[in-house]
N, C-alpha and C. Protein backbone atom coordinates (compact mmCIF):
# COMPACT_ATOMS: atom_id res chain seq x y z
N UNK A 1 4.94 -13.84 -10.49
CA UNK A 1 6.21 -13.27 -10.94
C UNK A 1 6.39 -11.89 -10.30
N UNK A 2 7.25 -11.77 -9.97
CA UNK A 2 7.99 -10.04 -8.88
C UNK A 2 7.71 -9.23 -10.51
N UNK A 3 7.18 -7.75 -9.92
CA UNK A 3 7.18 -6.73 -10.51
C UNK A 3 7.91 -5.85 -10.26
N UNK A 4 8.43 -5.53 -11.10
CA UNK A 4 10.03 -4.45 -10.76
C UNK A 4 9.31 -3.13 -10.02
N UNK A 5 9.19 -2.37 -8.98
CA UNK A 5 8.75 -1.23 -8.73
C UNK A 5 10.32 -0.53 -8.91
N UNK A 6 10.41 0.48 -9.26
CA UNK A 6 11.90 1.83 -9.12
C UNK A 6 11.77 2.06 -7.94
N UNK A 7 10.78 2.36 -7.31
CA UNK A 7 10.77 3.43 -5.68
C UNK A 7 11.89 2.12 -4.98
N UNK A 8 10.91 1.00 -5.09
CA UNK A 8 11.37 0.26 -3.83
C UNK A 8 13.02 -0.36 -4.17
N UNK A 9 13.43 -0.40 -5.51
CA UNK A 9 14.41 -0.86 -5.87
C UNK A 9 15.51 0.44 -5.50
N UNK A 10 15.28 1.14 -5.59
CA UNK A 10 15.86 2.69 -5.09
C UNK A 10 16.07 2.85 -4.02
N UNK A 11 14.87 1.57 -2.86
CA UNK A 11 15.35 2.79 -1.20
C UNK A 11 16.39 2.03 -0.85
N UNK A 12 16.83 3.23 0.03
CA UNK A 12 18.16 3.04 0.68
C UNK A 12 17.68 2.16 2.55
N UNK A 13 18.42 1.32 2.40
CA UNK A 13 17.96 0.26 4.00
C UNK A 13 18.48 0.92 4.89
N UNK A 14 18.48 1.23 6.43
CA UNK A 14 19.42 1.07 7.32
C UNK A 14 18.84 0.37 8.72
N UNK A 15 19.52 0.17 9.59
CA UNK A 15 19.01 -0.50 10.62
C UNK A 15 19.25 -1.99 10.40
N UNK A 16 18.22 -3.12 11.25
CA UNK A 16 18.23 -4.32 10.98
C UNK A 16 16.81 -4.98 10.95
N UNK A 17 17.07 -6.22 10.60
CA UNK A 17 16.04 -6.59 10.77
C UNK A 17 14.48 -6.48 11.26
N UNK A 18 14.99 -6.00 12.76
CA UNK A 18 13.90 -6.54 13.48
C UNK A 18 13.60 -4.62 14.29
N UNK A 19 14.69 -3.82 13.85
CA UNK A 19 13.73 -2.67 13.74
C UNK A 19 15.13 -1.92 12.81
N UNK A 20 14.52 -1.10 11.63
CA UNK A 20 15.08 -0.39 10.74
C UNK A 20 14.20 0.66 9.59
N UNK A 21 14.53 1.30 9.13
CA UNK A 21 13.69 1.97 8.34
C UNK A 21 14.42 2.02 6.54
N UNK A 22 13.38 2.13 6.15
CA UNK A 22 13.73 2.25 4.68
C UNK A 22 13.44 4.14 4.10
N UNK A 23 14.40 4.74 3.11
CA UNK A 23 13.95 5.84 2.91
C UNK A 23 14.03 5.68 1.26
N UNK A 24 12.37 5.96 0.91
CA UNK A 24 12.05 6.02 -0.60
C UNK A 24 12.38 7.40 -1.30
N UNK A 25 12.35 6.91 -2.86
CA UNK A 25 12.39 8.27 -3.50
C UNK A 25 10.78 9.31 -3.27
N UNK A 26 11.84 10.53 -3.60
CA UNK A 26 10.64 11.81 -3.31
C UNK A 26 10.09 11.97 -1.60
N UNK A 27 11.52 11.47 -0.81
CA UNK A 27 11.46 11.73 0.30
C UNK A 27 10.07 11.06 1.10
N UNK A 28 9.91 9.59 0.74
CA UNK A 28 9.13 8.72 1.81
C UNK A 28 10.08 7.78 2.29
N UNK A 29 9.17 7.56 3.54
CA UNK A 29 10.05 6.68 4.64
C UNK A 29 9.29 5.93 5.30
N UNK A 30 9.99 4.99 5.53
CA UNK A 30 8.91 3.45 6.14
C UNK A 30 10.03 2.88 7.24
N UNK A 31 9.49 2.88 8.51
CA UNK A 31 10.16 2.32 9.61
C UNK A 31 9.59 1.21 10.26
N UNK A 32 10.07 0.01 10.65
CA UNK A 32 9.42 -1.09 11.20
C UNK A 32 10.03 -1.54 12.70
N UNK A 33 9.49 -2.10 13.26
CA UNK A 33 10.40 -2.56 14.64
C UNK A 33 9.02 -4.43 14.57
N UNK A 34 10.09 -4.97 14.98
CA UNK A 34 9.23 -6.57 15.40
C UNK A 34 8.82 -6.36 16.94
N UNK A 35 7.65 -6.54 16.99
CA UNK A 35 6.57 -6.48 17.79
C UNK A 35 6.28 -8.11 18.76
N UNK A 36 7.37 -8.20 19.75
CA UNK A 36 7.46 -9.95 20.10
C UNK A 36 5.88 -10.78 20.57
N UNK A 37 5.20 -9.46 21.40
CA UNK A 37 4.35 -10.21 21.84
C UNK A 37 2.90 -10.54 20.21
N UNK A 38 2.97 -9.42 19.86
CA UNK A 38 2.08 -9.89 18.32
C UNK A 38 2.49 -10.95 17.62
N UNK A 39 3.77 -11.40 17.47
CA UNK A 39 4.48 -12.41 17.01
C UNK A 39 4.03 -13.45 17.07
N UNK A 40 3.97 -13.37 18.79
CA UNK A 40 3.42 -14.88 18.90
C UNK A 40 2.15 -15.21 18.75
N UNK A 41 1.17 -14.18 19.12
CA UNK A 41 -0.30 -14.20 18.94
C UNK A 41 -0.79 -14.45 17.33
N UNK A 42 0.23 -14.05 16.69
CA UNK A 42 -0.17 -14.29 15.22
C UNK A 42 0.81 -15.58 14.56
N UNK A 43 1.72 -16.13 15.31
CA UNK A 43 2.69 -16.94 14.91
C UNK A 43 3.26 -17.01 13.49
N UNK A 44 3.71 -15.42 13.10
CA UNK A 44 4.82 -15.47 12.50
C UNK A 44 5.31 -14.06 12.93
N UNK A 45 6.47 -13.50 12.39
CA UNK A 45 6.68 -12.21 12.18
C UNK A 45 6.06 -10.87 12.30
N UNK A 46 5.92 -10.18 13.56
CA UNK A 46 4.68 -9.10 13.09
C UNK A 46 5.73 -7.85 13.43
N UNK A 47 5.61 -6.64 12.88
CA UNK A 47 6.29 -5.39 12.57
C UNK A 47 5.11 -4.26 12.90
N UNK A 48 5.53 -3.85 13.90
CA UNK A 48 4.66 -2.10 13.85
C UNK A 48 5.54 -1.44 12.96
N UNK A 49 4.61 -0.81 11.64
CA UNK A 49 5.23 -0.15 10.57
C UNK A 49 4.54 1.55 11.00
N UNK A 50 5.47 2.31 10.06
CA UNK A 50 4.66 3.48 9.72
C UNK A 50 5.63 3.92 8.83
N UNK A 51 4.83 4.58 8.19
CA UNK A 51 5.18 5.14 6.50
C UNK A 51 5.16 6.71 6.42
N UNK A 52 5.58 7.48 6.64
CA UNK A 52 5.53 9.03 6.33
C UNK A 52 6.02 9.91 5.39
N UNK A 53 5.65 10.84 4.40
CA UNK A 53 6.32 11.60 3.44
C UNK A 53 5.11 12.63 3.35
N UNK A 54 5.06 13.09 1.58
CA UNK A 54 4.24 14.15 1.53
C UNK A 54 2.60 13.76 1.56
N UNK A 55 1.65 14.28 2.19
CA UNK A 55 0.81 13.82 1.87
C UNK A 55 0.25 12.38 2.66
N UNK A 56 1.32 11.63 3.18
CA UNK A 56 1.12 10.79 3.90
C UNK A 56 1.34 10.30 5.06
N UNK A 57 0.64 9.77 6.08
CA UNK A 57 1.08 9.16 7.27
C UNK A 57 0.12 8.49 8.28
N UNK A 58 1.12 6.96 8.05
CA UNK A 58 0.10 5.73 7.79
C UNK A 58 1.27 5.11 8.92
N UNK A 59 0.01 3.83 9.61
CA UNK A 59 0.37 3.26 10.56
C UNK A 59 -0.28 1.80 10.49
N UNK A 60 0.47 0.73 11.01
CA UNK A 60 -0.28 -0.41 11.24
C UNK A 60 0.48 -1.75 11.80
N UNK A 61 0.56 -3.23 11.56
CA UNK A 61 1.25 -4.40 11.81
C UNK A 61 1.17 -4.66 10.56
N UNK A 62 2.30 -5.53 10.80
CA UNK A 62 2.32 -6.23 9.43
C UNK A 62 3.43 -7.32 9.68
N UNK A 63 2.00 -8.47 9.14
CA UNK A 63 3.26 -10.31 9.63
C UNK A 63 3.65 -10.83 8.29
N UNK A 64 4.57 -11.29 8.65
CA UNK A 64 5.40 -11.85 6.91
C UNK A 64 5.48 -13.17 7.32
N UNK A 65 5.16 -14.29 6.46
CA UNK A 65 5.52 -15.70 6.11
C UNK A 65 5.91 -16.12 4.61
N UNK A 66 6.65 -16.74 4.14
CA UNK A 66 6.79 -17.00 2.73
C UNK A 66 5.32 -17.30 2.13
N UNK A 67 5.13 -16.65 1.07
CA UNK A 67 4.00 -16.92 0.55
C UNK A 67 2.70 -16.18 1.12
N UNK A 68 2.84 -15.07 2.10
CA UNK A 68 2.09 -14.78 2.63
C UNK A 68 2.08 -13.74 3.47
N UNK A 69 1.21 -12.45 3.74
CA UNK A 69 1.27 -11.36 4.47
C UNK A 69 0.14 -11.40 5.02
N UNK A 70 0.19 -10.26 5.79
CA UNK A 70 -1.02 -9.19 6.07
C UNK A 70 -0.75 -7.88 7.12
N UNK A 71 -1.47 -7.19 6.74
CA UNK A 71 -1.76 -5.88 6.76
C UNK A 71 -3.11 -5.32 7.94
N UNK A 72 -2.85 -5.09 9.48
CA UNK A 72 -3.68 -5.08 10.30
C UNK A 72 -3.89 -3.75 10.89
N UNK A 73 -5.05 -3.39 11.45
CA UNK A 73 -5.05 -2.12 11.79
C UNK A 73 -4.61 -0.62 10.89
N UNK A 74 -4.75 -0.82 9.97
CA UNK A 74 -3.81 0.37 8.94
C UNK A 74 -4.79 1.43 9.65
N UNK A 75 -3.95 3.06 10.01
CA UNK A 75 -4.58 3.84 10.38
C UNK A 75 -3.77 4.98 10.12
N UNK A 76 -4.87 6.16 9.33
CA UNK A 76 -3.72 7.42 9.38
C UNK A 76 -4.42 8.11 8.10
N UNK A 77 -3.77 8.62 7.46
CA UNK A 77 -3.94 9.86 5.83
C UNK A 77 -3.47 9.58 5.25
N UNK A 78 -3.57 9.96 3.78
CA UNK A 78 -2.66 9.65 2.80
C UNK A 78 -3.53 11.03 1.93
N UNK A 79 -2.78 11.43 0.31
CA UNK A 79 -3.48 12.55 0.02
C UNK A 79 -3.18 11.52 -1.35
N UNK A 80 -3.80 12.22 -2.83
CA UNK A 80 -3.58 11.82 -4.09
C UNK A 80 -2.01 11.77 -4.88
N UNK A 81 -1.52 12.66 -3.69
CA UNK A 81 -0.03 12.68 -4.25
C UNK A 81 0.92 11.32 -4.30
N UNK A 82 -0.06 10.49 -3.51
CA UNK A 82 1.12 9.24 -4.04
C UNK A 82 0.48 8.54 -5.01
N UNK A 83 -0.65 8.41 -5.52
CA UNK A 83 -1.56 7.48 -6.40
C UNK A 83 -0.33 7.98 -8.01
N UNK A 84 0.18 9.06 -8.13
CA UNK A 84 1.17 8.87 -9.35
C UNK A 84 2.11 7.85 -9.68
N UNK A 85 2.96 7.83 -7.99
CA UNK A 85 3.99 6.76 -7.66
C UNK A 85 3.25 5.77 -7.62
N UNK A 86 2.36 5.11 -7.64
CA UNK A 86 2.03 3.76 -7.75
C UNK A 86 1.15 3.33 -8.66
N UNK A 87 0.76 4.21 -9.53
CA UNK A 87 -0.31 3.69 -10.89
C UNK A 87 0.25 4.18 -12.11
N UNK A 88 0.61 3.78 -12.69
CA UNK A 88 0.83 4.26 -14.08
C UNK A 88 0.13 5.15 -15.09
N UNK A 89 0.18 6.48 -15.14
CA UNK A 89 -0.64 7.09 -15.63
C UNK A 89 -2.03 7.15 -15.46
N UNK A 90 -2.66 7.56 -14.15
CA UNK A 90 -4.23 7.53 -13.90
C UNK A 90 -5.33 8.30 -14.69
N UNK A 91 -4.35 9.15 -15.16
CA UNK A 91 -5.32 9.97 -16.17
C UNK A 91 -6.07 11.01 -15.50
N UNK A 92 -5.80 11.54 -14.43
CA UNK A 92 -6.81 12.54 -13.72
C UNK A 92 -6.16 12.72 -12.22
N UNK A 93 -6.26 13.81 -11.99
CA UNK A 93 -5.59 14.08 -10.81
C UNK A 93 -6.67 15.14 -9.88
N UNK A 94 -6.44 14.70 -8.65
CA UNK A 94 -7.46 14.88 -7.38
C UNK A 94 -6.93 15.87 -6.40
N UNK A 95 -7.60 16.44 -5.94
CA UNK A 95 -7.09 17.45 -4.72
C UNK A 95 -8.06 16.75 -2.95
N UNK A 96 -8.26 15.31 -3.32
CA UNK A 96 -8.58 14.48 -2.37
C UNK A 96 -7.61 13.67 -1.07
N UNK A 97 -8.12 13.90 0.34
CA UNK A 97 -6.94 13.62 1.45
C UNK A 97 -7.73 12.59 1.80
N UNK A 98 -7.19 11.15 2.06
CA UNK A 98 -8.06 10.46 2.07
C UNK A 98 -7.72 9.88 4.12
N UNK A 99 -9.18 9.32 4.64
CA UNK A 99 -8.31 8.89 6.29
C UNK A 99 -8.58 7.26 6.48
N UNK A 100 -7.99 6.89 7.20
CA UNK A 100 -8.04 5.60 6.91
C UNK A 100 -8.19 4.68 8.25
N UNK A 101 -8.80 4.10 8.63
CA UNK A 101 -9.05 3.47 10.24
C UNK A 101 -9.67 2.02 10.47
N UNK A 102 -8.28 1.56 10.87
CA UNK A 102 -8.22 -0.07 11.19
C UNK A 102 -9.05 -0.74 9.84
N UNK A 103 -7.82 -0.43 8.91
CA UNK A 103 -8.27 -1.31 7.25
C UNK A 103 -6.73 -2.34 7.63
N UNK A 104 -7.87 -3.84 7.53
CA UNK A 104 -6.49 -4.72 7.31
C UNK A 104 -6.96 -5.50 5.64
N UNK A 105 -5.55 -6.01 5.25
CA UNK A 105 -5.80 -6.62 4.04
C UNK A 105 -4.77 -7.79 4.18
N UNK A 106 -4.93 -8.84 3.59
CA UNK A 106 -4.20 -10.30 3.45
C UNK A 106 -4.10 -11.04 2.28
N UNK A 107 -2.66 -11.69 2.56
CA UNK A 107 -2.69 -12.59 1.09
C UNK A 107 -2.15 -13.71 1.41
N UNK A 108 -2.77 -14.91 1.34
CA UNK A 108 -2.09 -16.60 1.48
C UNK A 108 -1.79 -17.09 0.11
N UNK A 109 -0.96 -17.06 -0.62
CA UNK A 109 -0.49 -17.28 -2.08
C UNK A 109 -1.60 -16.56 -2.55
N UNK A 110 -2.46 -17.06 -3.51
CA UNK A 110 -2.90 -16.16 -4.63
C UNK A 110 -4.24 -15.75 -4.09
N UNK A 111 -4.83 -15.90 -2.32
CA UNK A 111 -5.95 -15.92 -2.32
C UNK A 111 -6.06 -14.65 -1.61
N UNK A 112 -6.54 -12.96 -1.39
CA UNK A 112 -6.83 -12.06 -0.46
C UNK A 112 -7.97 -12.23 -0.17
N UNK A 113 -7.52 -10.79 0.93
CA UNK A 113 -8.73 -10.71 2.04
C UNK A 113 -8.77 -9.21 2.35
N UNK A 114 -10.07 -8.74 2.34
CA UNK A 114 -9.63 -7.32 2.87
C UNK A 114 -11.09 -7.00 3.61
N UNK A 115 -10.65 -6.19 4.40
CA UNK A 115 -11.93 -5.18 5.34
C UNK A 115 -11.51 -4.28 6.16
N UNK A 116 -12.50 -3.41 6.01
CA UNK A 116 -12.37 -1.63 6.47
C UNK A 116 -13.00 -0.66 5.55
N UNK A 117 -12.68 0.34 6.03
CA UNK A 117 -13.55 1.59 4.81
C UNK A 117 -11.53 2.14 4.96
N UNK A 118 -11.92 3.61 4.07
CA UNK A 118 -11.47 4.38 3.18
C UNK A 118 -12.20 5.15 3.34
N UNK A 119 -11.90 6.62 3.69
CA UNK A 119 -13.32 8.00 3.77
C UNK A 119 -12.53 8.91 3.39
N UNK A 120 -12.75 9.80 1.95
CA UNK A 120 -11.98 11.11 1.76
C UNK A 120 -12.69 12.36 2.03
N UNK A 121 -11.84 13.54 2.32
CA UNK A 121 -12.79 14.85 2.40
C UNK A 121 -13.17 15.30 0.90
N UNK A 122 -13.89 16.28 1.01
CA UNK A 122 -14.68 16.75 -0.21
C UNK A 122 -13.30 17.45 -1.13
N UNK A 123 -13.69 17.41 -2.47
CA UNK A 123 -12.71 17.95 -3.20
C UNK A 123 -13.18 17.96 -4.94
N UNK A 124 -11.83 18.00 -5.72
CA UNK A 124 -12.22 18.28 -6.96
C UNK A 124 -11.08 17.11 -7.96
N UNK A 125 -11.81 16.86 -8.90
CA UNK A 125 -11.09 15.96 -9.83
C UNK A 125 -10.51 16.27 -10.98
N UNK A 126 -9.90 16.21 -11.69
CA UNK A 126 -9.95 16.89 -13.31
C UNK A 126 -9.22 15.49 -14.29
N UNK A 127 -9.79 15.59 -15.36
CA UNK A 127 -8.89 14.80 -16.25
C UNK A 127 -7.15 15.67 -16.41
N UNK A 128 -6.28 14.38 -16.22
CA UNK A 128 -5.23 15.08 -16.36
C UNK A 128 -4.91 15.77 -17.77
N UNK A 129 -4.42 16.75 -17.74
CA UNK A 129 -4.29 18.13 -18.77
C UNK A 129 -5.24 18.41 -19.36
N UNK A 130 -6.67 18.60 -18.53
CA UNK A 130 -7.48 18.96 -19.12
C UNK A 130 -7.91 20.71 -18.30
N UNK A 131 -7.95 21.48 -19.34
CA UNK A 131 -7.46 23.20 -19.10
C UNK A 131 -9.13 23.45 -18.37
N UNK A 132 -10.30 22.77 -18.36
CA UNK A 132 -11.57 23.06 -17.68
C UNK A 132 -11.60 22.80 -16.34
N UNK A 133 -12.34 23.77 -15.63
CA UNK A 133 -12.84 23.55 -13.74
C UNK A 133 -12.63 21.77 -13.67
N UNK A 134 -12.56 21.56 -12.65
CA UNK A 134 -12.34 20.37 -12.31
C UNK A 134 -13.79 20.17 -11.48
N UNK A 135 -13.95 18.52 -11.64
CA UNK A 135 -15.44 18.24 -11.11
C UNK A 135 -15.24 17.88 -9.62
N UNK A 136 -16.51 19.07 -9.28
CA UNK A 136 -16.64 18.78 -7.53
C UNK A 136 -16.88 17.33 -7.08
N UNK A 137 -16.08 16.61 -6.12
CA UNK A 137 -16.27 15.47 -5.42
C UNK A 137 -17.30 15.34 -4.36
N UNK A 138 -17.74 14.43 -3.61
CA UNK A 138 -18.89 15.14 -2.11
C UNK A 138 -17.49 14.16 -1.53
N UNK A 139 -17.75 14.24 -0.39
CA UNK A 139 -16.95 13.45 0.62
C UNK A 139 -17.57 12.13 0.46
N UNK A 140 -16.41 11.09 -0.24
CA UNK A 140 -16.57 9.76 0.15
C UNK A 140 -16.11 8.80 0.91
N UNK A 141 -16.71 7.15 0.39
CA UNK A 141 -16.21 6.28 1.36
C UNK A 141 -15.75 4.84 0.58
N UNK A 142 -15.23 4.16 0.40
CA UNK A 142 -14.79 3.19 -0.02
C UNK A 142 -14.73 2.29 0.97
N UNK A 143 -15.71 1.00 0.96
CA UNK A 143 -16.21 -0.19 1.78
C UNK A 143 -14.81 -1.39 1.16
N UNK A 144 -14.30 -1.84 2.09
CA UNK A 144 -13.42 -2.75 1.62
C UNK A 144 -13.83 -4.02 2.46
N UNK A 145 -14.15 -5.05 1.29
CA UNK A 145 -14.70 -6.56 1.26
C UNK A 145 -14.46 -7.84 0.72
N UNK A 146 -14.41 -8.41 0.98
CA UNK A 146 -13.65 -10.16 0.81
C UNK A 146 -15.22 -10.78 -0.13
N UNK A 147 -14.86 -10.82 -1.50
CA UNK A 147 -15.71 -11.60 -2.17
C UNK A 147 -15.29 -13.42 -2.72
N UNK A 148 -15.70 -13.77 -3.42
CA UNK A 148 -15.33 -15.45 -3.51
C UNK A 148 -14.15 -15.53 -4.78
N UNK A 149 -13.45 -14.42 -5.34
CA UNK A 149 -12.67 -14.72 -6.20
C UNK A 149 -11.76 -12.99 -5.71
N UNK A 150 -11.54 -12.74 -4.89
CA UNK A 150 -10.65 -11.06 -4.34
C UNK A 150 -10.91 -10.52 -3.53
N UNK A 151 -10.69 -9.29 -3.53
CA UNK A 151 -11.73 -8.19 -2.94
C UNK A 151 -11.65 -7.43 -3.42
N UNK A 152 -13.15 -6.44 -3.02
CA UNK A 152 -13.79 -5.35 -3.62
C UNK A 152 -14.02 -4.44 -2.83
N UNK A 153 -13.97 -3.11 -3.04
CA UNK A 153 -13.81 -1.72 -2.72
C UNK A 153 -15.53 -1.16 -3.37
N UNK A 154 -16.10 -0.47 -2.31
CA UNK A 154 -17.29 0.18 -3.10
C UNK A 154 -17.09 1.23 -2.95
N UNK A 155 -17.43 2.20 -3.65
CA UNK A 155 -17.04 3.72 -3.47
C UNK A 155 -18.65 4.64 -3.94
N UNK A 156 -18.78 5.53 -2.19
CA UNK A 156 -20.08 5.96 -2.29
C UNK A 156 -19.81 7.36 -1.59
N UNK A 157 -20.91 8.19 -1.86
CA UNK A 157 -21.03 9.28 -0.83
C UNK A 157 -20.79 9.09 0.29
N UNK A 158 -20.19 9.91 1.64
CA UNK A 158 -20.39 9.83 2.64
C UNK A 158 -22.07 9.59 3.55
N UNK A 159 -22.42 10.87 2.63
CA UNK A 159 -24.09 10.99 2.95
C UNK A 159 -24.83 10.15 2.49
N UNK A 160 -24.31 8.96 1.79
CA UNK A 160 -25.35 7.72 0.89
C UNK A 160 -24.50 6.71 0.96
N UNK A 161 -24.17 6.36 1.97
CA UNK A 161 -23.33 4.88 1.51
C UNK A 161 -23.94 4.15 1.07
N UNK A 162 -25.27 3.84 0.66
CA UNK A 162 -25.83 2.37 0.66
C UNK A 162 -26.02 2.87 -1.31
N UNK A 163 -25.65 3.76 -1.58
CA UNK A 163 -25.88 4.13 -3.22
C UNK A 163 -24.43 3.78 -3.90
N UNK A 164 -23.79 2.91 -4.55
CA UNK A 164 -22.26 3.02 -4.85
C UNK A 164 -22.17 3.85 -6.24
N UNK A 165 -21.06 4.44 -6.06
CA UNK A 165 -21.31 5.26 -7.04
C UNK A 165 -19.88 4.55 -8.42
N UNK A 166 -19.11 4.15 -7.56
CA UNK A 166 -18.39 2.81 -8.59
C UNK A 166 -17.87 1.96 -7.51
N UNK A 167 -17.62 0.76 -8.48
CA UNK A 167 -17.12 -0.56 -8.00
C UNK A 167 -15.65 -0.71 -8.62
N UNK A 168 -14.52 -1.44 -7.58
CA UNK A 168 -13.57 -1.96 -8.38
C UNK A 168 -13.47 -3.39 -7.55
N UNK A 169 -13.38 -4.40 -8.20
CA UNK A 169 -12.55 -5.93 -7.91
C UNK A 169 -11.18 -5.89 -8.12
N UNK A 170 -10.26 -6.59 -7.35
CA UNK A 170 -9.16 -7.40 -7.42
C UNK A 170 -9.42 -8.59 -7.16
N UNK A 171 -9.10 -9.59 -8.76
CA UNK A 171 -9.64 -10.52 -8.47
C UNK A 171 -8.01 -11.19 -7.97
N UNK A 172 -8.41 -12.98 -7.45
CA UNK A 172 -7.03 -13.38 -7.26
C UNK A 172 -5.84 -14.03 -8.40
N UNK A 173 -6.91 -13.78 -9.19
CA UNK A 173 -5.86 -13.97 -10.89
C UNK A 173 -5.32 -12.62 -11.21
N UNK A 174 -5.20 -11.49 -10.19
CA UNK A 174 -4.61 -10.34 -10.49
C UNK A 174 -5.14 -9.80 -11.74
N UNK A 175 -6.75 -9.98 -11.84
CA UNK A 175 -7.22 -8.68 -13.08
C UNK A 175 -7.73 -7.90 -11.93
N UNK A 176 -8.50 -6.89 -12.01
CA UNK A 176 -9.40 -5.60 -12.04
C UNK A 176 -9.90 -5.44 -12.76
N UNK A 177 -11.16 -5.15 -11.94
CA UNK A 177 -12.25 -4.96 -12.65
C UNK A 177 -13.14 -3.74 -12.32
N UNK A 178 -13.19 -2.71 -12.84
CA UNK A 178 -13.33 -1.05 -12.64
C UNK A 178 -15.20 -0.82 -12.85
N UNK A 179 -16.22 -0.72 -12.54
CA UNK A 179 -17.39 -0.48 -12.88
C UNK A 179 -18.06 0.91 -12.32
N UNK A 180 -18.29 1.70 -13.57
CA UNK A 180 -18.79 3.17 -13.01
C UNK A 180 -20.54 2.54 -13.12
N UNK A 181 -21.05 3.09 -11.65
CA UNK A 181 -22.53 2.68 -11.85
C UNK A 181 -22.98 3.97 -12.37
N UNK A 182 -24.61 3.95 -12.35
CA UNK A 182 -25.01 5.26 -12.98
C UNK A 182 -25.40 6.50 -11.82
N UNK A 183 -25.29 6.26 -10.89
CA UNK A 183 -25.00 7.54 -9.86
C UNK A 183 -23.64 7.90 -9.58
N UNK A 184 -22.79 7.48 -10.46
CA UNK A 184 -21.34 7.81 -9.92
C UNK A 184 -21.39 8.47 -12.00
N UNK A 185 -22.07 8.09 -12.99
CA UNK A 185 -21.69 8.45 -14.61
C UNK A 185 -22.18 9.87 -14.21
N UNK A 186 -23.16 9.80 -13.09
CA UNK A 186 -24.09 11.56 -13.15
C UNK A 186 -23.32 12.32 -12.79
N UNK A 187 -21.80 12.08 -11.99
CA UNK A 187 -21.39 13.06 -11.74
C UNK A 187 -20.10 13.60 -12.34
N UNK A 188 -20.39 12.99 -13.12
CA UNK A 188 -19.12 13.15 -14.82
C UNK A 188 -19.56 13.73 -15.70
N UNK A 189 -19.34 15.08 -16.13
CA UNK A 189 -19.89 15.91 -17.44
C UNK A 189 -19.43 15.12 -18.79
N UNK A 190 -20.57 14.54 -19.39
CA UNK A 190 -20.01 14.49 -20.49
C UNK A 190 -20.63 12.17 -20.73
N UNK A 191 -20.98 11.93 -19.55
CA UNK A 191 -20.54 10.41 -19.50
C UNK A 191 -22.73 9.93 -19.01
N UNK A 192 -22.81 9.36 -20.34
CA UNK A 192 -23.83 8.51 -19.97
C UNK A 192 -24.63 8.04 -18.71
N UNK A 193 -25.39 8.49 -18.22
CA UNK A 193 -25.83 7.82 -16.74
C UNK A 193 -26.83 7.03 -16.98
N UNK A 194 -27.24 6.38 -18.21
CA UNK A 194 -28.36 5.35 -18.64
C UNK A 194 -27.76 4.19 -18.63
N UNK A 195 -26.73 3.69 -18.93
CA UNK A 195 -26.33 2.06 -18.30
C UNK A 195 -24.74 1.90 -17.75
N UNK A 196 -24.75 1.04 -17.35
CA UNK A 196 -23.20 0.78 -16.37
C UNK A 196 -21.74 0.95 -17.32
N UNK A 197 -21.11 1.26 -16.98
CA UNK A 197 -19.66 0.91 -17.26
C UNK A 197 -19.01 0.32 -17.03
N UNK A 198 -18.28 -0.65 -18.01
CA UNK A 198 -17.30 -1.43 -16.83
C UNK A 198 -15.76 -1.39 -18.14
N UNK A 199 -14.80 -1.79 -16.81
CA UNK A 199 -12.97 -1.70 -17.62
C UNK A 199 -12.42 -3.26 -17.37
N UNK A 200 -12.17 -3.60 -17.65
CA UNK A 200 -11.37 -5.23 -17.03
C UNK A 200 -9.93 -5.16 -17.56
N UNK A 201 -8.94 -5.26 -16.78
CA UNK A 201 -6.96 -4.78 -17.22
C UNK A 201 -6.38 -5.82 -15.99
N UNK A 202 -5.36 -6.51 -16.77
CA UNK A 202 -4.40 -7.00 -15.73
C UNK A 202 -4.26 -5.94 -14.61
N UNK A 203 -3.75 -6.03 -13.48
CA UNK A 203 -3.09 -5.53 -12.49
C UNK A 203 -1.87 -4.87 -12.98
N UNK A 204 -1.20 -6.19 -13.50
CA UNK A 204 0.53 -5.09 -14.55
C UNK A 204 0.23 -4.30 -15.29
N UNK A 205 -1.17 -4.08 -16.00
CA UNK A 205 -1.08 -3.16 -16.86
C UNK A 205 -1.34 -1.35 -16.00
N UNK A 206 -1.30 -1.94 -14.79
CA UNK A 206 -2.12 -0.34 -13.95
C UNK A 206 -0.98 0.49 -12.87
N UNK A 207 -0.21 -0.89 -12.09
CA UNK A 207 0.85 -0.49 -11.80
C UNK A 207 2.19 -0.11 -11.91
N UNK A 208 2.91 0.42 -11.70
CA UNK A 208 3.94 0.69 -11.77
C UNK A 208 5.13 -0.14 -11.31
């Protein structure tokens, strides 16, 4: 079932088809042009996109079939300032810029696919409206992987990838599944580092 987003129901189109740009609220913008020779190599639809506003600027292909996308080469920045516009109340806000290099992701009806990393610079976190220092981040990395029911994102130090410090799933029944391990609870004042955590929430209940 379509989920109402506001941004996207809001932007304004111009151009055509096969190259045009869209301009979102809070001043983002997404431009596409159809890409003939990718087209055919991928035999459907492929679009060199790029997306730019505050905080962000992102690049990649992207082929459309009914029932079906994907998302190739994604390359570029993005900062925490858009994670508001697309999650519903996260509860904590980051002073994290995150870079991003040749992450593709896919969907054939209900089944994805994803691979690439995610690497942010060092920074600080805080629970939102919470009046205390905010907790130092180290520079991480988020491993993006195709498991037998979604994919999963691991999120580790730069300097320790092989330690995750949390896990999230998207499964293809559209839950999530959020797991703080106990080298990622140590670096939370206040939060247990003697056994795992885990959250399980529809997808609708997270987005916007």
């Amino acid at each position: 079932m379509h989920q109402a987003n506001p941004a996207l129901d809001a932007a304004m189109v111009s151009g055509r088809v096969v190259h045009g740009a869209a301009h979102l609220p809070h001043g983002y913008r997404i431009v596409w042009r159809l890409n003939g020779w990718r087209s055919l190599l991928a035999l459907s639809p492929t679009f060199d996109v790029t997306g730019t506003g505050a905080g962000v600027d992102l690049s990649g292909r992207v082929s459309i079939l009914p029932g079906r996308y994907a998302l190739r080469d994604a390359r570029g920045t993005l900062s925490w300032a858009v994670v508001p516009l697309l999650v519903r109340d996260p509860g904590m806000t980051c002073d994290l810029t995150a870079s991003v290099d040749e992450l593709s992701l896919s969907q054939n009806g209900r089944t994805r696919r994803a691979w690439g990393a995610v690497r942010s610079s060092p920074g600080t976190c805080a629970r939102a409206g919470d009046m205390v220092a905010g907790i130092p981040m180290p520079a991480l990395v988020a491993q993006l992987t195709t498991t037998e029911d979604g994919i999963k994102a691991a999120l580790a130090a730069q300097d320790a990838p092989d330690t995750a410090l949390a896990t999230a799933t998207l499964t293809d029944q559209d839950r999530l599944i959020l797991q703080l391990h106990a080298a990622g609870a140590r670096l939370v004042p206040g939060v247990s580092a003697s056994s795992e955590h885990e959250i399980e929430l529809p997808l609708s209940a997270l987005m916007r």
